[in-house]
Protein backbone atom coordinates (compact mmCIF):
# COMPACT_ATOMS: atom_id res chain seq x y z
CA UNK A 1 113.30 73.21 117.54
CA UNK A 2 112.68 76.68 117.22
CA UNK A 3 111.89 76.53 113.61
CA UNK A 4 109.70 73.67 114.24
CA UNK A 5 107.66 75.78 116.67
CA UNK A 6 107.28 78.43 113.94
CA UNK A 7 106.06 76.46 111.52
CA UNK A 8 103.67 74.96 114.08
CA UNK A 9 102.30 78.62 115.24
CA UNK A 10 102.02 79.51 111.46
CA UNK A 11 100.04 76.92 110.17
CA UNK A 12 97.80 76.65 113.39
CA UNK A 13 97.17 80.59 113.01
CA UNK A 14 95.55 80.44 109.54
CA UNK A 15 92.56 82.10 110.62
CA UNK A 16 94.52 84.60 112.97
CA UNK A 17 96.78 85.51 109.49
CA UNK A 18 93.59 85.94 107.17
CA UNK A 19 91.94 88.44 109.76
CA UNK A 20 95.17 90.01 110.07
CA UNK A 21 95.60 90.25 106.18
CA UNK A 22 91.84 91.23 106.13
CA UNK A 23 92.55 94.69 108.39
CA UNK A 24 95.37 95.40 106.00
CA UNK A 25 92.98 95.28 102.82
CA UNK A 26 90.60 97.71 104.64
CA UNK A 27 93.89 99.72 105.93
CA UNK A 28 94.80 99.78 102.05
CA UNK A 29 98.02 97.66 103.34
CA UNK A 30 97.27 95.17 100.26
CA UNK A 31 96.13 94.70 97.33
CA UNK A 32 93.11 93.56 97.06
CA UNK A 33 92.96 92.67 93.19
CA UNK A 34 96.12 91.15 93.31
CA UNK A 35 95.76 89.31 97.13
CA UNK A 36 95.95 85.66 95.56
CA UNK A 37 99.71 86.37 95.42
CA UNK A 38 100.05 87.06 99.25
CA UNK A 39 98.73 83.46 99.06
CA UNK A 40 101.11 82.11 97.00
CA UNK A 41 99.20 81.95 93.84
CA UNK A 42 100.81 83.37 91.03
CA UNK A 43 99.54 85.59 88.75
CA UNK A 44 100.82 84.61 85.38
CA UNK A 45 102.76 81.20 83.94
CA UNK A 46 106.26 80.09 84.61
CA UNK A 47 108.71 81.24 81.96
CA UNK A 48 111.00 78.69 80.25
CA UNK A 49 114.62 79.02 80.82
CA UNK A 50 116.59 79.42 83.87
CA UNK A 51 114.68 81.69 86.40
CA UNK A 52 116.58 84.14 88.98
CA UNK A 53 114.57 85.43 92.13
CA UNK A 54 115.21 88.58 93.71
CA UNK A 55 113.10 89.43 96.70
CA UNK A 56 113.15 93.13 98.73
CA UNK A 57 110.94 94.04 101.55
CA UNK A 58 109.70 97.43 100.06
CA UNK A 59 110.83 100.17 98.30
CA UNK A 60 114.26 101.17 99.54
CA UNK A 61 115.14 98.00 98.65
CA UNK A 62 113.50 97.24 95.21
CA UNK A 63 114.98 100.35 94.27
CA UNK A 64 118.52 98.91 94.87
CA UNK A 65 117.80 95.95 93.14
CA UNK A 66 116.64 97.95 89.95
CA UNK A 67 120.20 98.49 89.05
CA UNK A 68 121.26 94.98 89.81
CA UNK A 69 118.27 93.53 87.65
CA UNK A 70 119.36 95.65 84.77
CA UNK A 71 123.40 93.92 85.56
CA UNK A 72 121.69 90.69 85.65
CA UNK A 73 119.91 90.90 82.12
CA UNK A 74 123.43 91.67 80.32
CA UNK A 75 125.29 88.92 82.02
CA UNK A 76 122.44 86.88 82.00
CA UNK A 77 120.42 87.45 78.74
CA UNK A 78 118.37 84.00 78.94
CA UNK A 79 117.48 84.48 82.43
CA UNK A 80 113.66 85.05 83.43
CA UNK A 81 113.77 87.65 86.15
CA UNK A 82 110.97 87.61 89.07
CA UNK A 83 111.10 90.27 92.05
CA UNK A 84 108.96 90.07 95.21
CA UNK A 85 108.17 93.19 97.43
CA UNK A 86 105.67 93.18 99.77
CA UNK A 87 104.24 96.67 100.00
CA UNK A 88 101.64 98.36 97.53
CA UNK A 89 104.49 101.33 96.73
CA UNK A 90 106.62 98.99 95.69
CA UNK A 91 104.40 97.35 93.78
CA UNK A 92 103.45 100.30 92.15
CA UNK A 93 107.10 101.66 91.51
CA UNK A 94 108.08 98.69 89.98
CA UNK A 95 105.56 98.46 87.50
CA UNK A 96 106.77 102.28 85.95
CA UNK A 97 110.31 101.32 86.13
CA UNK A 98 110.93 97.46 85.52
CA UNK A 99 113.10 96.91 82.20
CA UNK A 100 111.27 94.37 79.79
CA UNK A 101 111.42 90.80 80.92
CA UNK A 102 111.11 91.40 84.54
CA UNK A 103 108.19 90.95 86.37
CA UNK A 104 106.78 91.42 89.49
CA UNK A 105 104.97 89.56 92.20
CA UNK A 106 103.26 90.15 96.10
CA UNK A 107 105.71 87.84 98.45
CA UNK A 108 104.14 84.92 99.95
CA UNK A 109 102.76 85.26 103.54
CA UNK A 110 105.40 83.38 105.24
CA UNK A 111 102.91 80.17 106.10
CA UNK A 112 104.35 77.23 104.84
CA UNK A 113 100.93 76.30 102.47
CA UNK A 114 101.76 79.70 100.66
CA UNK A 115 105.44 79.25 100.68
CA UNK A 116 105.73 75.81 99.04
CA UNK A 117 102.49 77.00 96.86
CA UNK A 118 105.10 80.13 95.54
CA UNK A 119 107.84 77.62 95.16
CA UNK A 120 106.74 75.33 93.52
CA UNK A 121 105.37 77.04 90.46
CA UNK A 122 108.35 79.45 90.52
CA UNK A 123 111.14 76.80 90.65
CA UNK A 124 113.67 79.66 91.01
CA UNK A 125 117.24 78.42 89.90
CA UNK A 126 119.10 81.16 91.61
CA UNK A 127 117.63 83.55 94.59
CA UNK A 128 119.15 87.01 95.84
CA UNK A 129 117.81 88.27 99.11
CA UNK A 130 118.15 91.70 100.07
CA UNK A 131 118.91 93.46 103.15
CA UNK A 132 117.57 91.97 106.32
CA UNK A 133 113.94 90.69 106.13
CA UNK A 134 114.40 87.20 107.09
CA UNK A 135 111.15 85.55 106.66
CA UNK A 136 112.08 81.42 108.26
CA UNK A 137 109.53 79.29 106.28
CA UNK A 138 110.26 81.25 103.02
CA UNK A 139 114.19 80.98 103.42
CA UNK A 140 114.59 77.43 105.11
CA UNK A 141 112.26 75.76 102.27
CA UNK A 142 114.01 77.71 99.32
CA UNK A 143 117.19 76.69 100.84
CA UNK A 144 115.70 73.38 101.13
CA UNK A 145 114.86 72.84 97.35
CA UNK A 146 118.98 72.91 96.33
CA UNK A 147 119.46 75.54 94.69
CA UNK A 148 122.03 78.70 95.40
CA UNK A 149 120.32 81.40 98.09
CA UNK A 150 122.49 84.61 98.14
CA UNK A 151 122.13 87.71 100.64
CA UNK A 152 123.32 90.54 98.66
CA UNK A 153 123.20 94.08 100.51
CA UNK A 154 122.63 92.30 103.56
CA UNK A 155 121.79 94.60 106.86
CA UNK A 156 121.89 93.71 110.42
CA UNK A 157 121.79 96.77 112.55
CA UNK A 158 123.23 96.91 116.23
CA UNK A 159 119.59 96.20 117.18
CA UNK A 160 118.31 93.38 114.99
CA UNK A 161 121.68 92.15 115.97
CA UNK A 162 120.86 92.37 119.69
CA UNK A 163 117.39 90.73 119.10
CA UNK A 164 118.92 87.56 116.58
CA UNK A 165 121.51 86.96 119.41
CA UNK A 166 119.18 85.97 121.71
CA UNK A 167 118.28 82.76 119.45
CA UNK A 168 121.84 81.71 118.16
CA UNK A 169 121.05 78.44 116.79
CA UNK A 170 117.74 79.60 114.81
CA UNK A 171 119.31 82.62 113.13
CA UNK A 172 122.18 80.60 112.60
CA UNK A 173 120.14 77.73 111.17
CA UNK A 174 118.87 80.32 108.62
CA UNK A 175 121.54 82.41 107.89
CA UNK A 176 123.36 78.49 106.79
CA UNK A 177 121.00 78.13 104.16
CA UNK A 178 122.98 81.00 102.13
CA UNK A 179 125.49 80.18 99.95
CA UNK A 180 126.73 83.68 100.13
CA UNK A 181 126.47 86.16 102.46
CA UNK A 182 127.10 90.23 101.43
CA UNK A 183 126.93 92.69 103.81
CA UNK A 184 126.20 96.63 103.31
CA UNK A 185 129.39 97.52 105.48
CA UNK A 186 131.75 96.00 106.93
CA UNK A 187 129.85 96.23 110.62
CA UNK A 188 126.85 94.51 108.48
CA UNK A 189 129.03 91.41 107.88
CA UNK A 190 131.00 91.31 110.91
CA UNK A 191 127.56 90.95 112.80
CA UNK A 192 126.35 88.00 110.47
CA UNK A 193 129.47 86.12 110.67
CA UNK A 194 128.84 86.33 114.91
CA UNK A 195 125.34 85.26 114.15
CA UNK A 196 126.58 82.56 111.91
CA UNK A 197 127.23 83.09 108.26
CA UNK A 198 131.14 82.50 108.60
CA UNK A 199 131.84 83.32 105.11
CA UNK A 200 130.08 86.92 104.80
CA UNK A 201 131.94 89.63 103.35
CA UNK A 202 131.34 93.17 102.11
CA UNK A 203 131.71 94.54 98.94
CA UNK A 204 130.20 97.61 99.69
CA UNK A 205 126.39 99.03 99.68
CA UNK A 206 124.62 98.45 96.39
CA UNK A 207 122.76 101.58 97.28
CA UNK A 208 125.35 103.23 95.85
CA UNK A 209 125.02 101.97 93.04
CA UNK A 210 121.38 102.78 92.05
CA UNK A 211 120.55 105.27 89.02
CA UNK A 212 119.51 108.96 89.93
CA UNK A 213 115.26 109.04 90.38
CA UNK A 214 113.76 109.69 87.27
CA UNK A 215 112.14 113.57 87.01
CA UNK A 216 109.65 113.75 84.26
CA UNK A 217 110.83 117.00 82.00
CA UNK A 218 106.86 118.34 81.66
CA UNK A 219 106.10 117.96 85.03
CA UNK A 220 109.13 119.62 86.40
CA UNK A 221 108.85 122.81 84.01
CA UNK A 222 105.28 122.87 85.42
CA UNK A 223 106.67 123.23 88.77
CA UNK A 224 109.65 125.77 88.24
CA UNK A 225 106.68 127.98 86.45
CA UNK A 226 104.84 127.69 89.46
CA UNK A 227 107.42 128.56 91.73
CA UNK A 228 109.83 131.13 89.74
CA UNK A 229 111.22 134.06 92.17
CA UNK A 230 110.11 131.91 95.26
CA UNK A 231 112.69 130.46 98.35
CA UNK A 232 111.61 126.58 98.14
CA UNK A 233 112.80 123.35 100.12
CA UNK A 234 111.72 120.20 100.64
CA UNK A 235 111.39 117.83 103.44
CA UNK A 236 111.03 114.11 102.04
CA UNK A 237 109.49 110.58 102.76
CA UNK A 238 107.99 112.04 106.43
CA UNK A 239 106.37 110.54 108.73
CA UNK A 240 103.32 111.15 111.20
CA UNK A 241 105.06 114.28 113.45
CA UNK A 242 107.42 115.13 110.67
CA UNK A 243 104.77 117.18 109.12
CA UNK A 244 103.70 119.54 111.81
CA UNK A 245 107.55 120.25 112.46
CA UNK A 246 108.38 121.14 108.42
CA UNK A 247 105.28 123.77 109.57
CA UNK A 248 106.96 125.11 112.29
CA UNK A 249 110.18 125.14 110.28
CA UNK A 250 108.01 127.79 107.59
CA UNK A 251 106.38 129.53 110.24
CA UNK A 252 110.27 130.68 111.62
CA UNK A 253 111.22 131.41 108.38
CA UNK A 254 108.67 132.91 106.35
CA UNK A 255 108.75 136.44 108.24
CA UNK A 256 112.61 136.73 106.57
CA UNK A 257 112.15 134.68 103.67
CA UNK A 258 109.61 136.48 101.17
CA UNK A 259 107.17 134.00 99.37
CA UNK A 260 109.08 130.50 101.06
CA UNK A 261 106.96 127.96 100.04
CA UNK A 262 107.39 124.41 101.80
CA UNK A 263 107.25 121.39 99.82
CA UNK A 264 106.13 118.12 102.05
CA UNK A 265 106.02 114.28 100.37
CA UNK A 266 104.57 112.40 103.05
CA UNK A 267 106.67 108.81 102.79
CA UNK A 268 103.28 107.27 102.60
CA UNK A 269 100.66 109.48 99.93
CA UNK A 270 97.79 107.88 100.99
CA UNK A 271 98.19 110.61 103.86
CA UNK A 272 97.76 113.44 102.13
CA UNK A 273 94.38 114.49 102.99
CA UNK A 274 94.79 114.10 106.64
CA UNK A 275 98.54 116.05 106.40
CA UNK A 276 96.53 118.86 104.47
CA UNK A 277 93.35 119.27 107.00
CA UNK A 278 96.28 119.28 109.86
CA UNK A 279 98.24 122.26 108.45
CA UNK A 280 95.03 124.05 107.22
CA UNK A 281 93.67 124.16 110.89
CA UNK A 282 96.99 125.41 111.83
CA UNK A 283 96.41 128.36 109.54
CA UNK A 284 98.52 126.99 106.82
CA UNK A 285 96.87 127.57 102.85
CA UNK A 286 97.64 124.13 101.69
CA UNK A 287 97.50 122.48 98.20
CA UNK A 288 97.34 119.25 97.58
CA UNK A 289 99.41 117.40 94.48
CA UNK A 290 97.03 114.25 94.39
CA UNK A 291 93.58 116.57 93.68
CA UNK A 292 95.45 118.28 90.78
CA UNK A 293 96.99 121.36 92.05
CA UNK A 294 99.93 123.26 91.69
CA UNK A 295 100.97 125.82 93.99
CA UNK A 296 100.18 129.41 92.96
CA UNK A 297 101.21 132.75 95.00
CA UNK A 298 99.06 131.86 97.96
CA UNK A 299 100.53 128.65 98.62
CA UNK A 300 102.52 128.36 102.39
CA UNK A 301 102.52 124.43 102.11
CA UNK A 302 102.12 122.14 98.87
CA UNK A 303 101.75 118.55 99.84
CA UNK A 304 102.48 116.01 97.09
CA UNK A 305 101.11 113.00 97.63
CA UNK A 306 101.53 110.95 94.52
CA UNK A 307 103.84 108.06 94.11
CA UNK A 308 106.92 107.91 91.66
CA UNK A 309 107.62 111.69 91.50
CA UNK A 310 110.14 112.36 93.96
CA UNK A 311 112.98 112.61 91.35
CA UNK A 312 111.04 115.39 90.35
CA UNK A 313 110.52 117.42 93.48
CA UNK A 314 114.36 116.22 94.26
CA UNK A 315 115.14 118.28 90.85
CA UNK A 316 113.27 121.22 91.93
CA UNK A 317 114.27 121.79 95.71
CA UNK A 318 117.96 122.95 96.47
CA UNK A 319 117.39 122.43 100.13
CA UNK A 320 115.88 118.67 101.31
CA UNK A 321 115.33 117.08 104.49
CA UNK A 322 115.44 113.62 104.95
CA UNK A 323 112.67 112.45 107.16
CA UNK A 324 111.58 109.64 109.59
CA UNK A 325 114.52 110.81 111.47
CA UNK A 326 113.16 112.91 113.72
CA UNK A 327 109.60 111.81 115.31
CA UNK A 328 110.64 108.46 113.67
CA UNK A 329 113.35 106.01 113.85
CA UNK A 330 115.60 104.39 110.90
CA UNK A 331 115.87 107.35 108.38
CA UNK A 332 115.72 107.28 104.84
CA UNK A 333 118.06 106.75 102.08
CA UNK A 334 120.00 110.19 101.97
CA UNK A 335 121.87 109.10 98.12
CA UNK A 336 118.44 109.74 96.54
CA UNK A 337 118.90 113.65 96.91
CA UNK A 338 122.35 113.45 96.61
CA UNK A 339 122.14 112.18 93.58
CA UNK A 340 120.48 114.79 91.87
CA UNK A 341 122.28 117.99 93.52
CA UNK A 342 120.26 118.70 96.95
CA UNK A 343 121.56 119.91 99.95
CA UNK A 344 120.95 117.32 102.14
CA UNK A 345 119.73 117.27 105.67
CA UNK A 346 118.62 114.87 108.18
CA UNK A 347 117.36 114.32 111.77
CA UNK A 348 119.21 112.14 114.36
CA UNK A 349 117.44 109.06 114.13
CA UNK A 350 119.47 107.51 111.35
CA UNK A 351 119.91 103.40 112.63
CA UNK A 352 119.21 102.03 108.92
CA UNK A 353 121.53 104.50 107.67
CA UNK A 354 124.01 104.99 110.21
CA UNK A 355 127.18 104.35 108.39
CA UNK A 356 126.23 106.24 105.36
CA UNK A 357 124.35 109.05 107.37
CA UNK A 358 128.39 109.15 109.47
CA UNK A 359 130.49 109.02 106.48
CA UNK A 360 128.46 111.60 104.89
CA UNK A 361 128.34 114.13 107.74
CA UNK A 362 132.37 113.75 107.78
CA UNK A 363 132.56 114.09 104.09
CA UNK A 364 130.35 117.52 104.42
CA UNK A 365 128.01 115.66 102.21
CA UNK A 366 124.95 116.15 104.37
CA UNK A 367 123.99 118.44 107.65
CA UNK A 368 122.72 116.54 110.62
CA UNK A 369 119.79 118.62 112.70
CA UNK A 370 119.17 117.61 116.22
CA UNK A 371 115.50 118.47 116.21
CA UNK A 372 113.00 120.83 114.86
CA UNK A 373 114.53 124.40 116.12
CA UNK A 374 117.93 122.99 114.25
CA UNK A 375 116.13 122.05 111.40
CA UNK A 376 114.92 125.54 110.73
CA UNK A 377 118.21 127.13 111.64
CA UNK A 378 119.84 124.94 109.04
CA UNK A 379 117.26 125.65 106.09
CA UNK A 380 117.36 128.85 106.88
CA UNK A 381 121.25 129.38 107.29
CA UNK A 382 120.98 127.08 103.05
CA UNK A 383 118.31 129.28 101.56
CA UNK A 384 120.49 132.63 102.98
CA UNK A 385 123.68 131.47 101.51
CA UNK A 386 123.27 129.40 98.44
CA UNK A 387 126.98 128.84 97.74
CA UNK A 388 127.05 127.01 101.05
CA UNK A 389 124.08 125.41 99.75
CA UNK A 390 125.64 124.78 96.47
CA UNK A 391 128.85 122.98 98.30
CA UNK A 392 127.12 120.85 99.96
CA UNK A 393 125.38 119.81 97.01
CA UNK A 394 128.49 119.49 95.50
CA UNK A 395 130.26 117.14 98.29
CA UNK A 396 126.77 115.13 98.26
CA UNK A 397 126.74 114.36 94.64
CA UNK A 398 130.39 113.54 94.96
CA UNK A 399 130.03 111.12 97.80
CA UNK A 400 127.11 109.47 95.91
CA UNK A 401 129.09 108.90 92.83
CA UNK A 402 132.54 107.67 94.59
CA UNK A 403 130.97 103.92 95.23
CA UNK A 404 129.43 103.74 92.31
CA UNK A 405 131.78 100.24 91.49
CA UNK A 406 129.98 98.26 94.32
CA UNK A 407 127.76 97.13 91.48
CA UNK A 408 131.31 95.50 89.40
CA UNK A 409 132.54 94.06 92.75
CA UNK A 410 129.06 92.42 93.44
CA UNK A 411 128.37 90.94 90.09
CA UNK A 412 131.70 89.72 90.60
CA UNK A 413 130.83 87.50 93.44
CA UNK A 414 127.44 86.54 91.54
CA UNK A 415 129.26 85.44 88.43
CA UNK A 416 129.81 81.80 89.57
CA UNK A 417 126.45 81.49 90.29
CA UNK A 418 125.74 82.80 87.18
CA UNK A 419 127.30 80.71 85.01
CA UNK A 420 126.27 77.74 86.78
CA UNK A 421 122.65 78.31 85.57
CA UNK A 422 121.09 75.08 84.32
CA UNK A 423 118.12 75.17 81.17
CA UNK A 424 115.96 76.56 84.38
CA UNK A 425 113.20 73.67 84.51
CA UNK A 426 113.31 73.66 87.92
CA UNK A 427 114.35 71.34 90.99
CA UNK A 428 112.13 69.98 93.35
């Protein structure tokens, strides 16, 4: 009933959808040389041979499929591969980092025109969804179409499971079409078997599994000459509010911490320009990464707003904070910088991360702040004693290398599906 309604209000609000897809062209939201997609047009031919379909909302999760994709090709070495995202990062991070015979495409808007449009010049013989973006026309016709649909890193959070709860029979009518369902944690499946998926399971999170970020060697010397001799942290992926507190943070520290310079990368670059004009009026002497700079002497506040260098600024800082987690909810993914030897810290606000945000704290992986006057306490307390500093880093990189196997244990599960792959010409 409920999905019949959907599909109703979606195909009646075509001209509600394309002004609503129009403001997100002129918000920079999509892209407008590749929009067709959105529509379910693709963008290049079908490839011959069996064709497996992974789809992730945006870039947390694209970047945990990169390291399944890479699995997939070894085990599956005449399999096309096809991701979907459906955010312009994404988009953009996938085309530096996608091995050869991958490709990527804009998910269809979930109106059924576009859906069956994607489907059927895609014909995918095996799909993995990840994480928790359950779009109903998209997953009820690919389930419809016979072939295996498989939620791998799956994510329902105590909220989304709150929401889904209060329509039983439609989440549950989607959540059948899966032939397998894999939860993050063990919470994660225990709240899709109540909402319906009676077989889900965890083998762990697959964001463990993910490679460290790449940090390009000539860019990164660039840096350290920039910076030699200076105290320098980081606070990561912010959002709107996080910016003006990482300001605040310098301003308390730079009076006992000669030549601190503060290192922002705004979660979404596009930003930059606004973030700089904010902390300039402030008083802050700002550079920006995007216009060409580097920092130099005079430099309170370097904002790097480019896309695919975090790695790099993850390399350079000893000290990072996690953001959206403190004037924004969910948090980020804190394995990132642990990865690559940061001291990691993050704000309360931690519900898409909660389990790995607790485990962490427990393992002295990672410092949880409470709000802005903690958060300069604890950088400062990390830049003053850098073999606390260094131990942290130590128990982060640890933690973020002791899961590692989720990746064995999944393809594991995938492997019947796997060999079950047909000459990939498609069903109907």
């Amino acid at each position: 009933m409920m999905l019949g309604l959907y599909r109703a209000m979606t195909t009646l609000g075509a001209p509600l959808i394309h002004v609503y897809l129009g403001r997100r062209i002129k918000a920079g939201k999509e892209d407008p040389h590749r929009f067709n997609e959105r529509l379910g047009r693709a963008a290049m031919a079908r490839p011959d041979g069996p064709l497996i379909w992974l789809h992730g909302a945006s870039v947390g999760e694209a970047m945990s499929l990169l390291t399944l994709i890479n699995r997939l090709k070894t085990a599956a070495p005449t399999a096309n591969i096809l991701i979907t995202t459906g955010t312009v990062t994404s988009a953009r991070m996938l085309a530096d980092r996608l091995p050869k015979g991958a490709v990527h495409q804009y998910v269809p808007v979930d109106r059924m025109a576009y859906v069956r449009r994607f489907l059927d010049h895609w014909r995918p013989d095996l799909t993995l969804w990840a994480e928790s973006e359950f779009w109903p026309n998209l997953l009820s016709e690919t389930a419809a179409r016979g072939k295996p649909l498989i939620l791998v890193n799956g994510r329902i959070s105590p909220r989304s499971f709150k929401g889904w709860s209060r329509v039983p029979k439609f989440i549950a009518g989607l959540l059948g079409g899966f032939a397998l369902c894999l939860g993050q944690t063990e919470g994660d499946a225990e709240r899709l078997r109540a909402l319906g998926a009676p077989g889900a399971r965890s083998v762990g999170n697959l964001k463990f599994a993910a490679d460290p970020l790449p940090a390009d060697a000539a860019r990164l010397a660039d840096l350290r000459a920039a910076t030699t001799g200076r105290p320098v942290w980081l606070a990561a992926s912010t959002w709107a509010g996080e910016e003006a507190i990482a300001w605040r943070v310098h301003q308390d520290l730079a009076p006992t911490h000669s030549g601190l310079l503060t290192i922002i990368v705004p979660r979404h670059p596009n930003r930059g320009a606004e973030i700089a004009a904010q902390l300039a009026a402030q008083g802050g002497r700002v550079k920006r990464r995007a216009v060409g700079d580097l920092p130099d002497a005079g430099t309170d506040v370097y904002i790097a707003d480019t896309m695919g260098e975090l790695g790099v600024f993850f390399t350079l800082a000893p000290v990072v904070f996690m953001g959206k987690s403190l004037s924004a909810d969910g948090g980020q993914n804190l394995l990132e910088p642990a990865r690559l030897g940061c001291a990691v810290l993050h704000g309360p606000r931690m519900t898409n991360f909660a389990d790995m945000a607790a485990r962490m704290a427990i393992a002295g992986a990672s410092l949880p702040v409470a709000d802005g006057t903690g958060l300069s306490a604890a950088v400062g307390r990390l830049l003053r004693d850098t073999a606390e500093a260094d131990t942290f880093a130590e128990h982060a990189r640890t933690f973020a290398q002791a899961e590692a196997g989720v990746i064995d244990r999944l393809m594991a599960e995938l492997s019947p599906y796997l060999q079950r792959l047909g000459d990939g010409k498609g069903g109907a």
